[in-house]
N, C-alpha and C. Protein backbone atom coordinates (compact mmCIF):
# COMPACT_ATOMS: atom_id res chain seq x y z
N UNK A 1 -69.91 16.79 -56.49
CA UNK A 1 -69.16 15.61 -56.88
C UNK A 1 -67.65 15.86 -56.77
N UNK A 2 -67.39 17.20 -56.99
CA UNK A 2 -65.97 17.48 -57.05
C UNK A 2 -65.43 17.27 -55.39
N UNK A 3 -65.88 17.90 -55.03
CA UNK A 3 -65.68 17.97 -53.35
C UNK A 3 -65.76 16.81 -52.73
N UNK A 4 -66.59 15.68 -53.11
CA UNK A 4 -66.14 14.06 -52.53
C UNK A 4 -64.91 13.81 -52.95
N UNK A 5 -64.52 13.58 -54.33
CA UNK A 5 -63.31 13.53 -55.09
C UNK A 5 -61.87 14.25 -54.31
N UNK A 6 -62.34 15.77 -53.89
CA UNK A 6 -61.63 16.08 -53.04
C UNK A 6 -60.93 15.31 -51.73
N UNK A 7 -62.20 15.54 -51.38
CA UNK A 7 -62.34 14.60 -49.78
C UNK A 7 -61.33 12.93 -49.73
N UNK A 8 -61.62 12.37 -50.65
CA UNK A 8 -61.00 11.28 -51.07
C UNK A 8 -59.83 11.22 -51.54
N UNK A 9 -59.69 12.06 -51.88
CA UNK A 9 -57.78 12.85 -52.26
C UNK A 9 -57.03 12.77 -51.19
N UNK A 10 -57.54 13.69 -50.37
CA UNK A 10 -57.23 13.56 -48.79
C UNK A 10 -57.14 12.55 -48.12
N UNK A 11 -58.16 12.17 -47.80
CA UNK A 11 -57.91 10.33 -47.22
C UNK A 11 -56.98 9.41 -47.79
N UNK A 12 -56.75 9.54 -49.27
CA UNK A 12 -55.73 8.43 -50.01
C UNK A 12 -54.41 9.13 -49.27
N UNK A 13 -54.15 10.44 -49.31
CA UNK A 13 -52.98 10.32 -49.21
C UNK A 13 -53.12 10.31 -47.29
N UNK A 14 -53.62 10.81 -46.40
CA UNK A 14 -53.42 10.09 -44.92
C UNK A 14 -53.42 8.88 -44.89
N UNK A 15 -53.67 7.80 -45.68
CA UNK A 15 -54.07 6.32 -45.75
C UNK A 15 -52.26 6.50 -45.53
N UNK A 16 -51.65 6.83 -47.02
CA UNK A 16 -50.34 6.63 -47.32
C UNK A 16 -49.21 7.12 -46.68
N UNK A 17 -49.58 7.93 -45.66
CA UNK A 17 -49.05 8.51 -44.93
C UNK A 17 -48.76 8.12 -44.06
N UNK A 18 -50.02 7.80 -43.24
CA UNK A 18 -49.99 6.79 -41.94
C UNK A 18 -49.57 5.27 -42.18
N UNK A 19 -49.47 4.24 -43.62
CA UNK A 19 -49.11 3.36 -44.34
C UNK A 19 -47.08 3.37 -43.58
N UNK A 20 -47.01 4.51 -44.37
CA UNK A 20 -45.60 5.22 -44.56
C UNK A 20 -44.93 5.33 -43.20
N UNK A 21 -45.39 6.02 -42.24
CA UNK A 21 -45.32 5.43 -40.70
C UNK A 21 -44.93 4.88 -40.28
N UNK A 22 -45.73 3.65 -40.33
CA UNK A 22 -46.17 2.46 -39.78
C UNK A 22 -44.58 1.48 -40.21
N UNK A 23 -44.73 1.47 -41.24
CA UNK A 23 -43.89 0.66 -41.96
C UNK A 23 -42.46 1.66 -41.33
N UNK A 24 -41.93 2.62 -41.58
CA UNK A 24 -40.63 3.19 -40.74
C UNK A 24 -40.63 3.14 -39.81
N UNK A 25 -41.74 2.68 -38.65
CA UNK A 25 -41.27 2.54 -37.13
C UNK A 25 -41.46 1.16 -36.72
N UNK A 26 -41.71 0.32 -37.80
CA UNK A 26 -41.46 -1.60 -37.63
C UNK A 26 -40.29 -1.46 -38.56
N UNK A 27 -39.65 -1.07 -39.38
CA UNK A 27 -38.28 -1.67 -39.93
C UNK A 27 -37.28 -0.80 -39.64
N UNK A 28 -37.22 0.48 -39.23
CA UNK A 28 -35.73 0.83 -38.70
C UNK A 28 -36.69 0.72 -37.53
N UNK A 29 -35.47 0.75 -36.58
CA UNK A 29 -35.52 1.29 -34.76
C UNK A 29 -34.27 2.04 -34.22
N UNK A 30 -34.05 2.96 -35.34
CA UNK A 30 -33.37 4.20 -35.23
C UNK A 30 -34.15 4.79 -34.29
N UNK A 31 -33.38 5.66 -33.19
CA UNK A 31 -34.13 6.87 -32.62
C UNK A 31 -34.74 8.02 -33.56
N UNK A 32 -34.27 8.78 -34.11
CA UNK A 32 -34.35 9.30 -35.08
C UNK A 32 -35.14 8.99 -36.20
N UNK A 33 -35.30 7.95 -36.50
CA UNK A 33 -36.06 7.47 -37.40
C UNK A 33 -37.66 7.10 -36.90
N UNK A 34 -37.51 7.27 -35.58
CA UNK A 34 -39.05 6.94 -35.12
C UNK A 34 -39.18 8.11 -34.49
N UNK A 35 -38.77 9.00 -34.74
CA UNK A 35 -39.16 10.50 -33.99
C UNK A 35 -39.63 10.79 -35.76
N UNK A 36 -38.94 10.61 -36.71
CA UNK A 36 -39.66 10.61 -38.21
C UNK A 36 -40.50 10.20 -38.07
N UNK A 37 -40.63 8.86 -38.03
CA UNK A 37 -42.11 8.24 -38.08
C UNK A 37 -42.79 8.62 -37.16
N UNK A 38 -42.90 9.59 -36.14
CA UNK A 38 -44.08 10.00 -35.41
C UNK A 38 -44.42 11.64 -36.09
N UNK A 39 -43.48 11.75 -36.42
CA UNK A 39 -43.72 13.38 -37.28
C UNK A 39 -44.56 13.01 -38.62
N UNK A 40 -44.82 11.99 -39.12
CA UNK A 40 -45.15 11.39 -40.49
C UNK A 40 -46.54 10.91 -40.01
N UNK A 41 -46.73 10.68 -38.64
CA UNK A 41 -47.86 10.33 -38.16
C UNK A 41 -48.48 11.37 -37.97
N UNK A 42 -48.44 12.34 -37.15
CA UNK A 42 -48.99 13.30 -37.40
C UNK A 42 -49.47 14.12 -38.19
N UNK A 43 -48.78 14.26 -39.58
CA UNK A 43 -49.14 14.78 -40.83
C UNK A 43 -49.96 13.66 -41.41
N UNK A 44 -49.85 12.36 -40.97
CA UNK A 44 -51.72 11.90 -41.84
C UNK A 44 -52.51 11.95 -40.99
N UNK A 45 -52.54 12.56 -39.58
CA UNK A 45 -53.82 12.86 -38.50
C UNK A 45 -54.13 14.08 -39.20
N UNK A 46 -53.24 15.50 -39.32
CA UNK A 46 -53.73 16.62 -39.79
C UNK A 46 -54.42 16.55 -40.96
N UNK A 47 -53.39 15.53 -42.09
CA UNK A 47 -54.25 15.37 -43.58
C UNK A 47 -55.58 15.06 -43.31
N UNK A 48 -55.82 13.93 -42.65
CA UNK A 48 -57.08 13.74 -42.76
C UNK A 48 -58.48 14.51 -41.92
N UNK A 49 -57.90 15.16 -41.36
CA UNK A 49 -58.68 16.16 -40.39
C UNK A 49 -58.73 17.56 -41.01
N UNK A 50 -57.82 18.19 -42.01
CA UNK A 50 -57.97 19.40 -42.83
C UNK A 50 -58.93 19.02 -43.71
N UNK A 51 -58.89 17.33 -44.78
CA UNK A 51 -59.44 17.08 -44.72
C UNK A 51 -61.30 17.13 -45.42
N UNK A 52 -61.42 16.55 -43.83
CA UNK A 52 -62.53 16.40 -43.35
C UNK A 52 -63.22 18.17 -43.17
N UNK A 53 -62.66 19.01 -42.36
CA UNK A 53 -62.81 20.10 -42.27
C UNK A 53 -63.27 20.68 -43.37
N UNK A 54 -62.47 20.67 -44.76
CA UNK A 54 -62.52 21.37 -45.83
C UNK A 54 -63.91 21.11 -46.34
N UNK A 55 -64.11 19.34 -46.30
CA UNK A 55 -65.18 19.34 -47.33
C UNK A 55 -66.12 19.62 -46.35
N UNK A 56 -66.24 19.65 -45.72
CA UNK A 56 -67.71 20.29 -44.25
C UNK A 56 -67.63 21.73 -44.66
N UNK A 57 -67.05 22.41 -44.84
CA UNK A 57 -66.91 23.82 -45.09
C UNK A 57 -67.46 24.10 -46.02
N UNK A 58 -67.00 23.57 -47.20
CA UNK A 58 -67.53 23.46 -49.09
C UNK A 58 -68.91 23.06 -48.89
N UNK A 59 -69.45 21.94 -48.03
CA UNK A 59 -70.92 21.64 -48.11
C UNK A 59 -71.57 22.47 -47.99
N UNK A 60 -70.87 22.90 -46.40
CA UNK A 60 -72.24 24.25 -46.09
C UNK A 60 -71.98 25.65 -47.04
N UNK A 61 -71.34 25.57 -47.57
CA UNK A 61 -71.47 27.07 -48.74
C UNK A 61 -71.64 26.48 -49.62
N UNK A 62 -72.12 25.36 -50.15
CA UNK A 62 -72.64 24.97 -51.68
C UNK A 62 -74.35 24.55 -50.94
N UNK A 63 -74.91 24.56 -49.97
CA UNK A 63 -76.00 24.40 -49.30
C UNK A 63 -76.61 25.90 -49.54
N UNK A 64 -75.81 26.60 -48.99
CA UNK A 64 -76.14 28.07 -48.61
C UNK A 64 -76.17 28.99 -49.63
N UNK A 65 -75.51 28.82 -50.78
CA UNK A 65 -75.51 29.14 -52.55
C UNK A 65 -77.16 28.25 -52.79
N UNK A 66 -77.44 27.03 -52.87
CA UNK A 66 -78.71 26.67 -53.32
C UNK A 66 -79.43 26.73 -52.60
N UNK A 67 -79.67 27.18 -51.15
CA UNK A 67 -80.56 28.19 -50.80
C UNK A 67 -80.67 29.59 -50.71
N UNK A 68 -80.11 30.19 -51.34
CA UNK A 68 -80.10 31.04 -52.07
C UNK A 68 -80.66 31.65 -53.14
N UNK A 69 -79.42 30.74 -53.55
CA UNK A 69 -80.47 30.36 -55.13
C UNK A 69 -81.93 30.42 -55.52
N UNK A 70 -82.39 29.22 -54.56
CA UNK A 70 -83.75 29.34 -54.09
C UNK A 70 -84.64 30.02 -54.21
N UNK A 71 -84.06 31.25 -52.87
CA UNK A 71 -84.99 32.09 -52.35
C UNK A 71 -85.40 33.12 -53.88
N UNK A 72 -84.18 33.39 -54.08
CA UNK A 72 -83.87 34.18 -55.41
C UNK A 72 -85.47 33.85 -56.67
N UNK A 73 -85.25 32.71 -56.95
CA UNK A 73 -86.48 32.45 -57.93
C UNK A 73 -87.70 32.33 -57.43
């Protein structure tokens, strides 16, 4: 349960991230400011792809602990 919670941590903030973006490269059209907003884009592609990664990782070793476990009893 913790690890969805996790997972969802993550996504809120790439939501807000990529939100955050979006919104700086429709209201300035600074150069500079949209080389920000593509650097800001990228950090909610990574957020949400570390992520994703993390909790895939946590599954299969909380899988692999209760089979374990398992075998054990």
């Amino acid at each position: 349960m913790a690890n969805e919670r996790t997972l969802l941590s993550y996504v809120r903030t790439a939501i807000m991230l990529f939100a955050t973006s979006v919104t700086m490269f429709y209201l300035v059209r600074d150069v500079m400011m949209i080389v920000v907003a593509a650097v800001v884009f990228a950090a909610a592609a990574f957020t949400a792809a570390f992520g994703v990664w993390r909790y895939r990782s946590l599954q299969r070793r909380i899988a692999a602990e209760a089979l374990s476990k398992a075998a054990d009893e």
